[in-house]
Protein backbone atom coordinates (compact mmCIF):
# COMPACT_ATOMS: atom_id res chain seq x y z
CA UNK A 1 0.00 0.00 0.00
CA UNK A 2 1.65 3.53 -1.16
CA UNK A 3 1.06 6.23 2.64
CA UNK A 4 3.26 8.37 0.13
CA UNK A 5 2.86 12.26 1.32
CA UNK A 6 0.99 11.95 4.57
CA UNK A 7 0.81 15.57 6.39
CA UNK A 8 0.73 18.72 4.92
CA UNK A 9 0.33 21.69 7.10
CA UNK A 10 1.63 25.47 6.48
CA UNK A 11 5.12 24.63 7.08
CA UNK A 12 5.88 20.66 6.21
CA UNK A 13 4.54 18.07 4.79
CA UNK A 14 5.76 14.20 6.32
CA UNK A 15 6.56 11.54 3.47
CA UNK A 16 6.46 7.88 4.26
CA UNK A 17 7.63 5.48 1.73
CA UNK A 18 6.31 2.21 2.83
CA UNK A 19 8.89 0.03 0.34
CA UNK A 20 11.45 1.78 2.71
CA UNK A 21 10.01 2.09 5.79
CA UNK A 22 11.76 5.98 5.95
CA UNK A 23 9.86 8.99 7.16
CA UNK A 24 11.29 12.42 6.30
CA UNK A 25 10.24 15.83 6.44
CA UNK A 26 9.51 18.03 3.53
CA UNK A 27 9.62 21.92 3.68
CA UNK A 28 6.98 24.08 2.15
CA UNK A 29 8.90 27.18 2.19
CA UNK A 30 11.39 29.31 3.26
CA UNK A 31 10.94 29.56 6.77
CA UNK A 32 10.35 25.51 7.06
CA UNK A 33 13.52 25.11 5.05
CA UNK A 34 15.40 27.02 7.30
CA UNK A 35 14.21 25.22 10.45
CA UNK A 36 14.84 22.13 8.65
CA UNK A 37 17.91 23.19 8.10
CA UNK A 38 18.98 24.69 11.82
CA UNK A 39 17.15 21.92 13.76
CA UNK A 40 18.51 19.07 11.22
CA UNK A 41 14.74 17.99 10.54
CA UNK A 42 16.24 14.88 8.17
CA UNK A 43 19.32 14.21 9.92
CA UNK A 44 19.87 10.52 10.02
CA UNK A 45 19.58 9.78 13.52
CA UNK A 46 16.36 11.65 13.58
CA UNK A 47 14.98 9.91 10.39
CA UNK A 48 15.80 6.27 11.95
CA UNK A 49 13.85 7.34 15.00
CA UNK A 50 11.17 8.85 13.69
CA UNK A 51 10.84 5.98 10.92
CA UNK A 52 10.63 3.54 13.69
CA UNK A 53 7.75 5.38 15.08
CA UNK A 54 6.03 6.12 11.58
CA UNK A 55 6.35 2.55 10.94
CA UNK A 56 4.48 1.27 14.12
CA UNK A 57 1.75 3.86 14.02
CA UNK A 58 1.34 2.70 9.92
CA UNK A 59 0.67 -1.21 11.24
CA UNK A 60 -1.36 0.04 14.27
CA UNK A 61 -3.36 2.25 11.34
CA UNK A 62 -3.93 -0.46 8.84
CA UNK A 63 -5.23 -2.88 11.70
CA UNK A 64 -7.40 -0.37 13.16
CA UNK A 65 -8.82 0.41 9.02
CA UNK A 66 -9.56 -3.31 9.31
CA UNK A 67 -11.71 -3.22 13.06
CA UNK A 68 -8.87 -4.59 14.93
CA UNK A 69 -9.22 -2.91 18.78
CA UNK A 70 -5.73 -3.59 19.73
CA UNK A 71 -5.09 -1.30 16.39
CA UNK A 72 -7.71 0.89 17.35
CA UNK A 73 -6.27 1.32 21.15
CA UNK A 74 -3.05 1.74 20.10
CA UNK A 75 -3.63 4.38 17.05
CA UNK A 76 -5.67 6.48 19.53
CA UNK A 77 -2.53 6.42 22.05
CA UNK A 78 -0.11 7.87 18.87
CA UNK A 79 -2.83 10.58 18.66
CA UNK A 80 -2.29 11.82 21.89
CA UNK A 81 -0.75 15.27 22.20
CA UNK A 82 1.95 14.16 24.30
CA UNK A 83 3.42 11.73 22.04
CA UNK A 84 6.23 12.16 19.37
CA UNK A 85 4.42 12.89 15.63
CA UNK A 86 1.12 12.77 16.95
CA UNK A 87 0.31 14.83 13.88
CA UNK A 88 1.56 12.31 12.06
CA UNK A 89 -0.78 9.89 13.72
CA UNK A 90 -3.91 12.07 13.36
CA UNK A 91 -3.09 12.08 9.32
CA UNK A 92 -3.36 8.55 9.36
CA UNK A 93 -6.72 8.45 11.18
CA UNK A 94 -8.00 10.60 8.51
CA UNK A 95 -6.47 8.92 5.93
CA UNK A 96 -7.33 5.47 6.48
CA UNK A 97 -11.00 6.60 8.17
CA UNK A 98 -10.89 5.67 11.51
């Protein structure tokens, strides 16, 4: 199944490439570029870690998309505001309809 471009807000949009498993950040303009660039957005001990998470909350979506509660649980918890890419999360609720 192709997530391809998964957020898109005023500032980034989040690509995961599901052949790769890698999450990176895209910027939108100027002022994301440059906060890419200063906070090292795509640096690649940042991408491994935030691929690892993309990855789990991907199988946790596509279970939940299929009526699986353990999926569903667990999706909900990545949408919580105090975890890491819980926007991230939140796109694939709305992506995938939950």
């Amino acid at each position: 199944m192709k997530v391809g471009h998964l957020l898109t807000d005023e500032f980034f949009d989040f690509e995961f490439d599901p052949s790769t498993g890698v999450a990176i950040v895209i910027s939108k303009n100027v002022r994301a570029n440059t906060s890419e660039n200063e906070l090292g957005l795509n640096r690649s001990e940042l991408v491994k870690h935030r691929s690892s998470i993309v990855r789990k909350m991907v199988f946790a979506a596509l279970k939940a998309k299929e009526g699986d509660l353990d999926g569903i649980e667990e999706i909900q918890k990545y949408c919580s505001k105090e975890e890491e890419y819980a926007a991230f999360a939140r796109e694939l609720v709305k992506r995938f309809n939950i």
